[in-house]
N, C-alpha and C. Protein backbone atom coordinates (compact mmCIF):
# COMPACT_ATOMS: atom_id res chain seq x y z
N UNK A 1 -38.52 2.96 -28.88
CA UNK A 1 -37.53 2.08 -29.48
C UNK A 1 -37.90 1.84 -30.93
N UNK A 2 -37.07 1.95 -31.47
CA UNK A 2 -37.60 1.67 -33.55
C UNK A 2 -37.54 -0.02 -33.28
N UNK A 3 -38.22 -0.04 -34.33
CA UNK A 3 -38.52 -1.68 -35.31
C UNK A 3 -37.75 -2.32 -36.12
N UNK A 4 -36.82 -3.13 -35.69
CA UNK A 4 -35.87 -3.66 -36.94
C UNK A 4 -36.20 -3.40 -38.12
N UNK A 5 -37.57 -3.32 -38.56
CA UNK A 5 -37.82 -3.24 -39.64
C UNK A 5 -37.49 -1.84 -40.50
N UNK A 6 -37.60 -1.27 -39.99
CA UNK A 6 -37.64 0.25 -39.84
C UNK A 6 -36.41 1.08 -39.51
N UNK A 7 -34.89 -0.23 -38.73
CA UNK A 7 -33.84 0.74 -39.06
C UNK A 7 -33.13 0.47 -40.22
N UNK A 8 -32.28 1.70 -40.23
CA UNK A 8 -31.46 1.88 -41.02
C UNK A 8 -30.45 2.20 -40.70
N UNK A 9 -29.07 2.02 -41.13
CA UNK A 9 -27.67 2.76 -40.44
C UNK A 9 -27.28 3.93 -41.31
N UNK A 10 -27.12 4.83 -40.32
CA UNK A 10 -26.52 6.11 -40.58
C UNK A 10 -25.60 6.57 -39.99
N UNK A 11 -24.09 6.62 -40.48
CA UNK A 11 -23.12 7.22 -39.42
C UNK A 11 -23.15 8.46 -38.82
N UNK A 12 -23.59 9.12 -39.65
CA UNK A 12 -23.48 10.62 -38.83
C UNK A 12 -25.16 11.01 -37.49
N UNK A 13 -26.23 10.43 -38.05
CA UNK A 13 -26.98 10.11 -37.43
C UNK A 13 -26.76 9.45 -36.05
N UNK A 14 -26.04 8.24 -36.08
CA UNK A 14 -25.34 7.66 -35.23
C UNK A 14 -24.75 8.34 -34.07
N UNK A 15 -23.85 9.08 -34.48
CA UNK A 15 -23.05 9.84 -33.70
C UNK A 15 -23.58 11.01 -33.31
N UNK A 16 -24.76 12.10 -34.11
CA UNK A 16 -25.24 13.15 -33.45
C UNK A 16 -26.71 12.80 -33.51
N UNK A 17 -27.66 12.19 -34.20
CA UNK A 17 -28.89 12.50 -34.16
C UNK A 17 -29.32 13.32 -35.00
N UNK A 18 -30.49 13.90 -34.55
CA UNK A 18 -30.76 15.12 -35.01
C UNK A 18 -31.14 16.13 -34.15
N UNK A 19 -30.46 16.67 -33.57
CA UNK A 19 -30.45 17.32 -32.42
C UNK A 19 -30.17 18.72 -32.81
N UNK A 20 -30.09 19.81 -32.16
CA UNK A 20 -29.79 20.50 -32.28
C UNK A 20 -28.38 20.80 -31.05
N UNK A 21 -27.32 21.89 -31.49
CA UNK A 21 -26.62 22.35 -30.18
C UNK A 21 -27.36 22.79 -28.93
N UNK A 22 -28.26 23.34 -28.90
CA UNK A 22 -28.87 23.62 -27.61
C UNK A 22 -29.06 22.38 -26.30
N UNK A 23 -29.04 20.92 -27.04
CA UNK A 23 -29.03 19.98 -26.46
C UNK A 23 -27.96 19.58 -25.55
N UNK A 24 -26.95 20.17 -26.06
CA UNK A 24 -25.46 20.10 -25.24
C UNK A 24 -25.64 20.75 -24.09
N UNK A 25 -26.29 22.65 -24.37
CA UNK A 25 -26.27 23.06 -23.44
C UNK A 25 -27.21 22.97 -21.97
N UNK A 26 -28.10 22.46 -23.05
CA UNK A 26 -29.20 21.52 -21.62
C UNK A 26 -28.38 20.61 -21.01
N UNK A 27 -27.56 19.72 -21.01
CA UNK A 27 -27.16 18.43 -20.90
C UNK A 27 -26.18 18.79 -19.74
N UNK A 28 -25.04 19.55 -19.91
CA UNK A 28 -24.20 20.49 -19.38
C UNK A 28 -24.72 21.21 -18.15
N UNK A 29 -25.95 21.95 -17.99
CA UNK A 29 -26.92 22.22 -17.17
C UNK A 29 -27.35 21.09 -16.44
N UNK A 30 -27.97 19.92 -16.84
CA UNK A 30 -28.34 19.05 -16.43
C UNK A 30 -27.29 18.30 -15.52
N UNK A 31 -26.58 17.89 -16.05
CA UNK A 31 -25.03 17.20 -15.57
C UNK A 31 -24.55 18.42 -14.11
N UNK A 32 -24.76 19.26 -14.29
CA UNK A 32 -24.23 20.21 -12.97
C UNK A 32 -25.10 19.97 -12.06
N UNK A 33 -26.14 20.61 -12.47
CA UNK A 33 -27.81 20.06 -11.04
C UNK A 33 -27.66 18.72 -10.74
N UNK A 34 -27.53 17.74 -11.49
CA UNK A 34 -27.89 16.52 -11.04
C UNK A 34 -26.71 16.13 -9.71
N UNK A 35 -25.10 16.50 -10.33
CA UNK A 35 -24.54 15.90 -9.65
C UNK A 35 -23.99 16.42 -8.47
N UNK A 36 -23.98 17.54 -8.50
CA UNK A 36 -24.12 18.54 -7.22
C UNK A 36 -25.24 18.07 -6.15
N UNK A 37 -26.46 18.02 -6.42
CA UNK A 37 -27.85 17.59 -6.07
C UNK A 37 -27.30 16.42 -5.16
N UNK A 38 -26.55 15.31 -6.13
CA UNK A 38 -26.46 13.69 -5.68
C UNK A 38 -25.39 13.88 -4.47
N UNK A 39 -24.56 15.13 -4.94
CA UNK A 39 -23.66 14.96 -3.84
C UNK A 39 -23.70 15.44 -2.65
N UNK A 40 -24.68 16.49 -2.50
CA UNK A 40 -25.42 16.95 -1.36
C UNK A 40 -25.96 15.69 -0.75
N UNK A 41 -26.96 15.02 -1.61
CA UNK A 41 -27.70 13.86 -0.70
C UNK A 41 -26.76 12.40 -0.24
N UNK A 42 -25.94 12.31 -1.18
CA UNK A 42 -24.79 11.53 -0.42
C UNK A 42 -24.14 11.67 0.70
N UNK A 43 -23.74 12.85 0.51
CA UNK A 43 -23.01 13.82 1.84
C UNK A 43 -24.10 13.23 3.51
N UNK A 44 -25.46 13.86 2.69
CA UNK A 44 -26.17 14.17 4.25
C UNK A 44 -26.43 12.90 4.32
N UNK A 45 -26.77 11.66 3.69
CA UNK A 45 -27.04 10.53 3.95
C UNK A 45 -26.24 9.82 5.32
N UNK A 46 -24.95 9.87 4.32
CA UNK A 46 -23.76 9.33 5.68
C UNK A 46 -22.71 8.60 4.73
N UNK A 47 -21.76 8.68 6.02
CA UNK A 47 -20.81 7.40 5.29
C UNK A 47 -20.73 5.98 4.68
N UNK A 48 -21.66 5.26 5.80
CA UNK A 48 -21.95 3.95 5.69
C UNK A 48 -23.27 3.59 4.25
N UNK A 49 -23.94 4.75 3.71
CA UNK A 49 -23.49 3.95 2.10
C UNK A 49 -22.99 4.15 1.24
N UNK A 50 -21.66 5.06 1.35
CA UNK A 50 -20.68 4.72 0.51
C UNK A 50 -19.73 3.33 0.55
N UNK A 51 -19.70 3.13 1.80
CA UNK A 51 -18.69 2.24 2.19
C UNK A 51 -17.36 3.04 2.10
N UNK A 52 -16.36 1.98 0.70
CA UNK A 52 -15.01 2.23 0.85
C UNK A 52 -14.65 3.45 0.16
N UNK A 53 -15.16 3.69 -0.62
CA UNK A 53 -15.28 4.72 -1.65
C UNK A 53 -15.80 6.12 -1.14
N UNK A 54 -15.19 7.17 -2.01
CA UNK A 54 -15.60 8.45 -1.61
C UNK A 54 -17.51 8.64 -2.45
N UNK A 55 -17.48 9.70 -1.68
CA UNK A 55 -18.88 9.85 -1.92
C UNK A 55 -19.32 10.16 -3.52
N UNK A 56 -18.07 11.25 -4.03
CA UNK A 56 -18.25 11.17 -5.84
C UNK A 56 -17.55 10.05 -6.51
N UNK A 57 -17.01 8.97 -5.83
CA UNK A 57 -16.49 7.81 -6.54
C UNK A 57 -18.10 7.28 -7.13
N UNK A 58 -18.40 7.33 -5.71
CA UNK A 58 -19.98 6.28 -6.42
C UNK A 58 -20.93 6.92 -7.82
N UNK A 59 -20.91 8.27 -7.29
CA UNK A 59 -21.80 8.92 -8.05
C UNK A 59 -21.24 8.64 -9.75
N UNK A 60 -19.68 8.69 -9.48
CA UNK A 60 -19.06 8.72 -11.00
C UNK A 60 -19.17 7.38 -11.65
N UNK A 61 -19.54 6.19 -10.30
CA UNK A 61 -19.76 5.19 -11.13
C UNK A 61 -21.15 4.86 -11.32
N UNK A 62 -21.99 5.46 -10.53
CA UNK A 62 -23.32 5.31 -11.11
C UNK A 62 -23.87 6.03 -12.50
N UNK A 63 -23.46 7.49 -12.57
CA UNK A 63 -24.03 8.15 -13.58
C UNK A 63 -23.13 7.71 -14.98
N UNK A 64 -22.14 7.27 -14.60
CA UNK A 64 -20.65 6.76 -15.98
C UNK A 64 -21.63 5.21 -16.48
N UNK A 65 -22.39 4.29 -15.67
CA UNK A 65 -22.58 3.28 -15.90
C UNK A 65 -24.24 3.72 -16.53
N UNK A 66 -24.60 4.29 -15.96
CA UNK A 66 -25.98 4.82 -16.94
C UNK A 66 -26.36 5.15 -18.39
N UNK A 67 -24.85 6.28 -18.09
CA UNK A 67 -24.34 7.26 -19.83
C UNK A 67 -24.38 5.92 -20.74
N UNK A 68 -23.12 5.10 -19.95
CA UNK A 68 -22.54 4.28 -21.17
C UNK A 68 -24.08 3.18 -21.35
N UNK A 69 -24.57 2.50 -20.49
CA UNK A 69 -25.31 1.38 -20.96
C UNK A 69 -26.60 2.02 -21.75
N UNK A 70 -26.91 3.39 -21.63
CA UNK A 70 -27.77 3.85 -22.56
C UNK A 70 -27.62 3.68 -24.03
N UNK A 71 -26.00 4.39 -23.99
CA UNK A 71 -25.63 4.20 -25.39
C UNK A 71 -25.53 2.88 -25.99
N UNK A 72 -25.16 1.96 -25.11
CA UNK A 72 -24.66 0.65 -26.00
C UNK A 72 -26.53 -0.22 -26.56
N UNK A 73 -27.65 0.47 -25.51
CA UNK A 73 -28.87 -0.35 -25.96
C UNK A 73 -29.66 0.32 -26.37
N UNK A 74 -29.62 2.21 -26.88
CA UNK A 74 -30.46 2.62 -27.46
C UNK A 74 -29.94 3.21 -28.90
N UNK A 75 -30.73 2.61 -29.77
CA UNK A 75 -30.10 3.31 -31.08
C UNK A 75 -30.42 4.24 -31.50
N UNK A 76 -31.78 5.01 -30.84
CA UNK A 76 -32.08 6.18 -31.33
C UNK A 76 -31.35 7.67 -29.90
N UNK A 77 -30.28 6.93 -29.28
CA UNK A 77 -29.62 7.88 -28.48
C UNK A 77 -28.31 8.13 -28.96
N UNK A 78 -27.77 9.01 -29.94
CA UNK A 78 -27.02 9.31 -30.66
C UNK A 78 -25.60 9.52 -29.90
N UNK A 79 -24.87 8.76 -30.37
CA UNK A 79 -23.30 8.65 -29.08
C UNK A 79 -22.70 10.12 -29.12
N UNK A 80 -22.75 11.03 -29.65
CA UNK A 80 -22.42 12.16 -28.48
C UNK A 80 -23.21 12.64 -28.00
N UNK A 81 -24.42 12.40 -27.37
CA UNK A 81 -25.06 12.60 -26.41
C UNK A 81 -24.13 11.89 -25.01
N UNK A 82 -24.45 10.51 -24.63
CA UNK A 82 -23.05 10.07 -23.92
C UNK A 82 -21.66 10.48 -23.72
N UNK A 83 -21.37 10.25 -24.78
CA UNK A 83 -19.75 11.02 -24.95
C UNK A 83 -19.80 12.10 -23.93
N UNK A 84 -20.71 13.34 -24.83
CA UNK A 84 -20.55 14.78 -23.76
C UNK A 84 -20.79 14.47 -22.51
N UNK A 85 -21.86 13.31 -21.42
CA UNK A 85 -22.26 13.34 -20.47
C UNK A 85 -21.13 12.72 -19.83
N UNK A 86 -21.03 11.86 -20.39
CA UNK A 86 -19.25 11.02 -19.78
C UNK A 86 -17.93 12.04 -19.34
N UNK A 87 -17.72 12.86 -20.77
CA UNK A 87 -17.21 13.67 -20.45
C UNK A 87 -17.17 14.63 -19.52
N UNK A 88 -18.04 15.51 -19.21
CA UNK A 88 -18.31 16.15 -18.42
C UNK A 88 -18.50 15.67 -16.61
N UNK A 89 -19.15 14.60 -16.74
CA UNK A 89 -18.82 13.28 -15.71
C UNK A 89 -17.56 13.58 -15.26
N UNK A 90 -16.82 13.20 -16.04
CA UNK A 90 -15.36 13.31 -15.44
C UNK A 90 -14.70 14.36 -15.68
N UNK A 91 -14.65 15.42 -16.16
CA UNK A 91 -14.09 17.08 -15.96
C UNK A 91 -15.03 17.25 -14.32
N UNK A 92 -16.52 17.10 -13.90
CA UNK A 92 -16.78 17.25 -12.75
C UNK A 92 -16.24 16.61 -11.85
N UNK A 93 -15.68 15.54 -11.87
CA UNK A 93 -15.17 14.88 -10.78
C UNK A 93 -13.53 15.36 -10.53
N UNK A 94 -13.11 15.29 -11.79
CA UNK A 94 -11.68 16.19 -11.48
C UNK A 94 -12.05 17.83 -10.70
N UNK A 95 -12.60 18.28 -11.05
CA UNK A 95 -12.98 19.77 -10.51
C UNK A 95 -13.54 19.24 -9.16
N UNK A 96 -14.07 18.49 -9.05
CA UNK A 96 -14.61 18.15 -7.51
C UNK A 96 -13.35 18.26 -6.53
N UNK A 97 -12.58 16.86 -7.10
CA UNK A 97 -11.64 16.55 -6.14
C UNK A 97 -10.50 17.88 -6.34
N UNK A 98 -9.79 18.44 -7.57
CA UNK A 98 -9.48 19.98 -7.65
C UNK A 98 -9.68 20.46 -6.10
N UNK A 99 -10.94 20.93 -6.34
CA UNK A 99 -11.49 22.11 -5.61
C UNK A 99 -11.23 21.90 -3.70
N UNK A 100 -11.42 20.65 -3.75
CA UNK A 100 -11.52 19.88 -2.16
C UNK A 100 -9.98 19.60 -1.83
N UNK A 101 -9.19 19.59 -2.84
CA UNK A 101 -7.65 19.73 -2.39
C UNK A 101 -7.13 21.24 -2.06
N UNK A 102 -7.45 21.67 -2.84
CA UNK A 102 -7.03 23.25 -3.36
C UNK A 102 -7.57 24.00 -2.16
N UNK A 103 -8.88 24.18 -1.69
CA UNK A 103 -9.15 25.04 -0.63
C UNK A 103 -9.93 23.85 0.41
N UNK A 104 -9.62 24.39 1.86
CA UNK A 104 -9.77 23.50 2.78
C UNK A 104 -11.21 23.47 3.07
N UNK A 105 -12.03 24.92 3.10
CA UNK A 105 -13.10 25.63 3.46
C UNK A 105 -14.16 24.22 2.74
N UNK A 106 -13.98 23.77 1.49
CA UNK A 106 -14.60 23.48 0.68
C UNK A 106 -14.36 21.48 0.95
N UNK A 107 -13.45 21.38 1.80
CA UNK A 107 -13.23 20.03 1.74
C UNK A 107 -13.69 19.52 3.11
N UNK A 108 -13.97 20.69 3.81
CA UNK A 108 -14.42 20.71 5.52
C UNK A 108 -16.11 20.59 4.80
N UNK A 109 -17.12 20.66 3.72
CA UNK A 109 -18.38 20.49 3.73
C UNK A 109 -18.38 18.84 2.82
N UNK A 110 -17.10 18.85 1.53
CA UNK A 110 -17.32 17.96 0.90
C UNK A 110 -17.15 16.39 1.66
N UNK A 111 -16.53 16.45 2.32
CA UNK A 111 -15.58 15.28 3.16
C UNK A 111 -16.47 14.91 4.28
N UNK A 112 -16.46 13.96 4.89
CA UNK A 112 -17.42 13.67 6.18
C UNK A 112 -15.69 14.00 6.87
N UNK A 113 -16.32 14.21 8.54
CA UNK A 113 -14.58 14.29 9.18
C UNK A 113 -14.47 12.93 10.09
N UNK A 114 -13.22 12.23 10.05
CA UNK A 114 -13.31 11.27 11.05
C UNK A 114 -13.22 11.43 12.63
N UNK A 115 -14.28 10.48 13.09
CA UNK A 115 -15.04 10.97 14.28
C UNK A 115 -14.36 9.75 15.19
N UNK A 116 -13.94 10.14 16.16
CA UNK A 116 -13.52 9.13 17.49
C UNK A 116 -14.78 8.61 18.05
N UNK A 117 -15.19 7.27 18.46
CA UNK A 117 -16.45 6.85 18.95
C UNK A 117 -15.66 6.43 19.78
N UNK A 118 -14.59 5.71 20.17
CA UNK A 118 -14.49 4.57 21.63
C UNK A 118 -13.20 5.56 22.37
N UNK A 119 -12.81 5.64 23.40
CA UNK A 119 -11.56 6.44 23.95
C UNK A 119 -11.33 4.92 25.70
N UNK A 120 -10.47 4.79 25.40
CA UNK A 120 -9.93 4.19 26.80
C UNK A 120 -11.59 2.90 27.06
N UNK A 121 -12.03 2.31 26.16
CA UNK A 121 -13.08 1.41 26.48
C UNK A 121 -13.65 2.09 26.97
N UNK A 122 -14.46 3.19 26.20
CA UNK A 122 -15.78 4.14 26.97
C UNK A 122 -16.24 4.23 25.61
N UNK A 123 -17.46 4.55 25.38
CA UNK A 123 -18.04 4.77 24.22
C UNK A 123 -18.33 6.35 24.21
N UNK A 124 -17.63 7.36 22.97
CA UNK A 124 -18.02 8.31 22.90
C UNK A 124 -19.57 8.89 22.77
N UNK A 125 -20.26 8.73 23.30
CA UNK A 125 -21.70 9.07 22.38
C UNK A 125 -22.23 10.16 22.08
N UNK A 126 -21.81 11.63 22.46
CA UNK A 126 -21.97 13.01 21.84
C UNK A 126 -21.08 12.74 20.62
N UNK A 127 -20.26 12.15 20.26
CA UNK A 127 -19.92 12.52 18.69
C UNK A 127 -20.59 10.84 17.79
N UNK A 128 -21.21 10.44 18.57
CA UNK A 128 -22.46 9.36 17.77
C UNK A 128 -23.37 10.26 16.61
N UNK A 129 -23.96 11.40 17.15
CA UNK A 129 -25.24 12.21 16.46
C UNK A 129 -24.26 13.21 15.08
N UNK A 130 -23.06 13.02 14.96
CA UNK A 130 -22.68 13.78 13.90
C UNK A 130 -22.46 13.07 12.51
N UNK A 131 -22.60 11.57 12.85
CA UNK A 131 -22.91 10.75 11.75
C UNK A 131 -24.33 9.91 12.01
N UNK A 132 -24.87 10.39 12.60
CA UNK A 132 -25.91 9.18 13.14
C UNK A 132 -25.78 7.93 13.32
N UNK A 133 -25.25 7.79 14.00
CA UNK A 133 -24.72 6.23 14.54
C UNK A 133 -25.00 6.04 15.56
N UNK A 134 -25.52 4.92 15.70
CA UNK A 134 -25.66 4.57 17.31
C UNK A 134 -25.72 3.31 18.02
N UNK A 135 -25.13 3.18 19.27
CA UNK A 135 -24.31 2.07 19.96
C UNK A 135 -24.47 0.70 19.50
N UNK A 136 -25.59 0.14 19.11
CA UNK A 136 -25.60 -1.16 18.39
C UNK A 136 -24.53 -0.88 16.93
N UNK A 137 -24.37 0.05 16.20
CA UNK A 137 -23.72 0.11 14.87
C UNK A 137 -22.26 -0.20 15.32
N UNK A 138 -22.07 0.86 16.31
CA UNK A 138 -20.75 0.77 16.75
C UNK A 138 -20.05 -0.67 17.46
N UNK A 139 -21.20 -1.12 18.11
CA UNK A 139 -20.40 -2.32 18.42
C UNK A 139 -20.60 -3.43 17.01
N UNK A 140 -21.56 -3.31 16.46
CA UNK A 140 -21.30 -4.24 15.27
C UNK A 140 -20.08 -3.79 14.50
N UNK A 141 -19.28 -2.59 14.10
CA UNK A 141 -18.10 -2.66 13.36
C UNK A 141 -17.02 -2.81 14.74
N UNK A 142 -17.25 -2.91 15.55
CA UNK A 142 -16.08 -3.37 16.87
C UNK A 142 -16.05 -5.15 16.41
N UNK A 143 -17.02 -5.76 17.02
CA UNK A 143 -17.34 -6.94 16.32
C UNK A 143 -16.54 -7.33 15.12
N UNK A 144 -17.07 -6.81 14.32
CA UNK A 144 -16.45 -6.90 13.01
C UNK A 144 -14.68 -7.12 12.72
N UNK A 145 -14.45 -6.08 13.21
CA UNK A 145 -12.60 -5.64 13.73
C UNK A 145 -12.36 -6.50 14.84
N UNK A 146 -13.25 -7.76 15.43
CA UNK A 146 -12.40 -9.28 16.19
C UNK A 146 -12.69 -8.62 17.53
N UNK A 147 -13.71 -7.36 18.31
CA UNK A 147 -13.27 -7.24 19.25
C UNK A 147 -14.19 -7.62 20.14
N UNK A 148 -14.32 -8.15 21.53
CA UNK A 148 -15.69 -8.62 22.47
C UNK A 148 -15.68 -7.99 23.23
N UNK A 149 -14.59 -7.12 23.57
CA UNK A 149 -14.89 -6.59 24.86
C UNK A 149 -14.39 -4.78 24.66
N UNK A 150 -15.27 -4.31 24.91
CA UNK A 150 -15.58 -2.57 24.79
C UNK A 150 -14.02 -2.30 25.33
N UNK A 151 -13.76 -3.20 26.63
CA UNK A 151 -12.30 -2.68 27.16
C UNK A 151 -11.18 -3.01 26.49
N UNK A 152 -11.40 -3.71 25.37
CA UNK A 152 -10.18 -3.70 24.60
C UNK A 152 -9.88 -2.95 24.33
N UNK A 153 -10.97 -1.50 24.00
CA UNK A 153 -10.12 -0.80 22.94
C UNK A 153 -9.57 0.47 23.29
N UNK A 154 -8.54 0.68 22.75
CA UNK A 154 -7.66 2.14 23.46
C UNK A 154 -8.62 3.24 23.01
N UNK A 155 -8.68 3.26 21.28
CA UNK A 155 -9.22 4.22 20.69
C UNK A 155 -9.58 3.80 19.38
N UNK A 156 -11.07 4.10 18.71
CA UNK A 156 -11.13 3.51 17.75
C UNK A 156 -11.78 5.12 16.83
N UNK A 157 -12.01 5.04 15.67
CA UNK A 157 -12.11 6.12 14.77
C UNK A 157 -13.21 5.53 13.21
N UNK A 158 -13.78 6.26 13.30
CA UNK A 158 -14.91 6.00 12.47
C UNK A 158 -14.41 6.67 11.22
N UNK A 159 -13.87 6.41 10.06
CA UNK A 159 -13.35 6.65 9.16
C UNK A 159 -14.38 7.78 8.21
N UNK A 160 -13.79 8.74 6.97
CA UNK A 160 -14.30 8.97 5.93
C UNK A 160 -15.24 7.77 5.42
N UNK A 161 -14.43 6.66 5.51
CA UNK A 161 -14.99 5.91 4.26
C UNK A 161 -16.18 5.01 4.92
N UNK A 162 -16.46 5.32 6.39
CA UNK A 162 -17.60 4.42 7.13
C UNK A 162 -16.65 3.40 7.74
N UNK A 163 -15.20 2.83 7.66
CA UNK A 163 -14.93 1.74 8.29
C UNK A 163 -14.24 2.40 9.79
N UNK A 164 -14.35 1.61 10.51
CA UNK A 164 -13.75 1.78 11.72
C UNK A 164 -12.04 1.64 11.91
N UNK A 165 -11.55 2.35 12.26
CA UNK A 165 -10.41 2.12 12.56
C UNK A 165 -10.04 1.71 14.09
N UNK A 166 -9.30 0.76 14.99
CA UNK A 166 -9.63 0.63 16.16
C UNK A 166 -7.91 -0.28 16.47
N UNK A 167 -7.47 0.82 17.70
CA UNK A 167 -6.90 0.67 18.27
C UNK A 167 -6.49 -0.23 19.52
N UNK A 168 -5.92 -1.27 20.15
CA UNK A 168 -6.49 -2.24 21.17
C UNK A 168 -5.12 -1.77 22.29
N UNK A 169 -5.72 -1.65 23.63
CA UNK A 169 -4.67 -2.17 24.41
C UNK A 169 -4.06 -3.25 24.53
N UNK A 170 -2.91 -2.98 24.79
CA UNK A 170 -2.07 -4.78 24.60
C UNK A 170 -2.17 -5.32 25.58
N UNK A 171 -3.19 -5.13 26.92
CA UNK A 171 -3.58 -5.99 28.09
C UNK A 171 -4.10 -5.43 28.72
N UNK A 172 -6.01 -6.08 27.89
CA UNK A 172 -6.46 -5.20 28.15
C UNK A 172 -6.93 -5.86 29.49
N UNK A 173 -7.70 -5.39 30.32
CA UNK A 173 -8.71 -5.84 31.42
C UNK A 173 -9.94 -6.15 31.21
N UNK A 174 -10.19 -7.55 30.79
CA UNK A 174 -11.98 -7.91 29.55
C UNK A 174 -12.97 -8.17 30.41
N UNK A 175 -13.45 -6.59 30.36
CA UNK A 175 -14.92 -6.83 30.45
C UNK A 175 -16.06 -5.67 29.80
N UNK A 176 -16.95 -5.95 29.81
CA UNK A 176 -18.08 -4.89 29.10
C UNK A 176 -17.89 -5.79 27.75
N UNK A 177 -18.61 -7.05 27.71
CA UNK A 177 -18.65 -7.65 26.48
C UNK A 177 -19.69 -7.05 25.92
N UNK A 178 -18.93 -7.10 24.14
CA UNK A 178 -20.11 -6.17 23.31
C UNK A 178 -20.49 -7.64 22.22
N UNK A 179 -20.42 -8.84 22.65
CA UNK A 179 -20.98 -10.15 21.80
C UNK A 179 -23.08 -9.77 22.21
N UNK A 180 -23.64 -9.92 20.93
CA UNK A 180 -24.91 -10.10 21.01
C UNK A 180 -25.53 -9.93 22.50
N UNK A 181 -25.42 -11.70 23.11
CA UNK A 181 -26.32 -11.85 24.27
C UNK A 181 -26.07 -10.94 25.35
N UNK A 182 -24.77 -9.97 25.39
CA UNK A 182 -24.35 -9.51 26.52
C UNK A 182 -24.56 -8.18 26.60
N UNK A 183 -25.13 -7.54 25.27
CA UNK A 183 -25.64 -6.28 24.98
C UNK A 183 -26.39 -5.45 26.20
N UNK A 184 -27.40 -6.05 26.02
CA UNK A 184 -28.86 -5.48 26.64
C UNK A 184 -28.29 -5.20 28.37
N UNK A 185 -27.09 -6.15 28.85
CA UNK A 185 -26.42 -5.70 30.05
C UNK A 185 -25.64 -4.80 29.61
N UNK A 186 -25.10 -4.37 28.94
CA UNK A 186 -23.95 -3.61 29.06
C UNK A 186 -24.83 -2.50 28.88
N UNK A 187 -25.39 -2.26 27.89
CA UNK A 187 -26.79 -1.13 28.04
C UNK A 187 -27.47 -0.48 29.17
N UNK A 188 -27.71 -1.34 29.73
CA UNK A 188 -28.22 -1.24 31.56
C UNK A 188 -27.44 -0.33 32.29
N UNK A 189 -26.13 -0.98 31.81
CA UNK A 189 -24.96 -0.04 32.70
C UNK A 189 -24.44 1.59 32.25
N UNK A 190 -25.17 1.50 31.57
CA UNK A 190 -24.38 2.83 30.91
C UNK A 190 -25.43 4.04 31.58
């Protein structure tokens, strides 16, 4: 970091540094590995920490919030350094989502797929291990969606975005409570 004492303002400095072009093309390089990289490990991570958001939403707001707060607190990081990373930031994310509309092949690896967990108040649990989820998670977003009893539900669906989607019979027959204390029985039974 320089010394108040010691700066000086320079516009063109400002804006490039003293850099050379080769720096772009590192940067450009860099910006591809990194976010490819992030989106692989997002991907395999899971849904549930993205939440609501797609998996390159986050990334675009993590690496967009990095670019920019670099620039606004370092003065010896010359604003098109940012600029280009921002930029490119978002030409990758358009080409992301591009590419994942455009061919299916490519949206079947980028996309998590939504997975049915509950059918007729039964708990699916062979399609539990394709997001790693397992029966305590599921009844905590059942929970969540107002429901106590496993037999409420017709059919519920574990979303792209990690939220549950959940279907109820309109009368139902309540039992197999999934409230806390009643767990460890319903467990027993299965």
């Amino acid at each position: 970091m320089i010394e108040a004492s010691e700066y000086t303002f320079d516009f063109w400095k400002m804006l490039f540094g003293d850099f050379t072009l080769t720096i772009y093309f590192e940067i450009v390089l860099r910006v591809i590995i990194i976010m490819g990289y992030t989106i692989f490990m997002i991907r395999w991570i899971g849904k549930r920490v993205v939440g609501g958001l797609g998996s390159a939403d986050v990334l675009l707001i993590v690496a967009m919030g990095s670019a920019v707060g670099d620039a606004m607190f370092y003065p010896d990081i010359p604003l098109s350094i940012p600029i280009t990373v921002i930029t490119l930031i978002a030409a990758f994310q358009k080409l992301y989502v591009y590419v994942g509309i455009k061919y299916e092949s490519v949206r079947k690896v980028t996309d998590p797929k939504v997975m049915k967990l509950v059918e007729n108040g039964q708990l699916l649990k062979h399609n539990f291990t394709e997001d790693d989820i397992d029966e305590n998670e599921v009844y905590m977003l059942l929970r969540q969606q107002g429901i106590k009893f496993l037999s409420e539900v017709e059919h519920a669906y574990y979303e792209q975005s990690g939220v549950l989607s959940v279907y109820k019979f309109e009368n139902p027959n309540l039992k197999n409570s999934i409230l806390p204390e009643h767990i460890e029985v319903l467990q027993k039974n299965d």
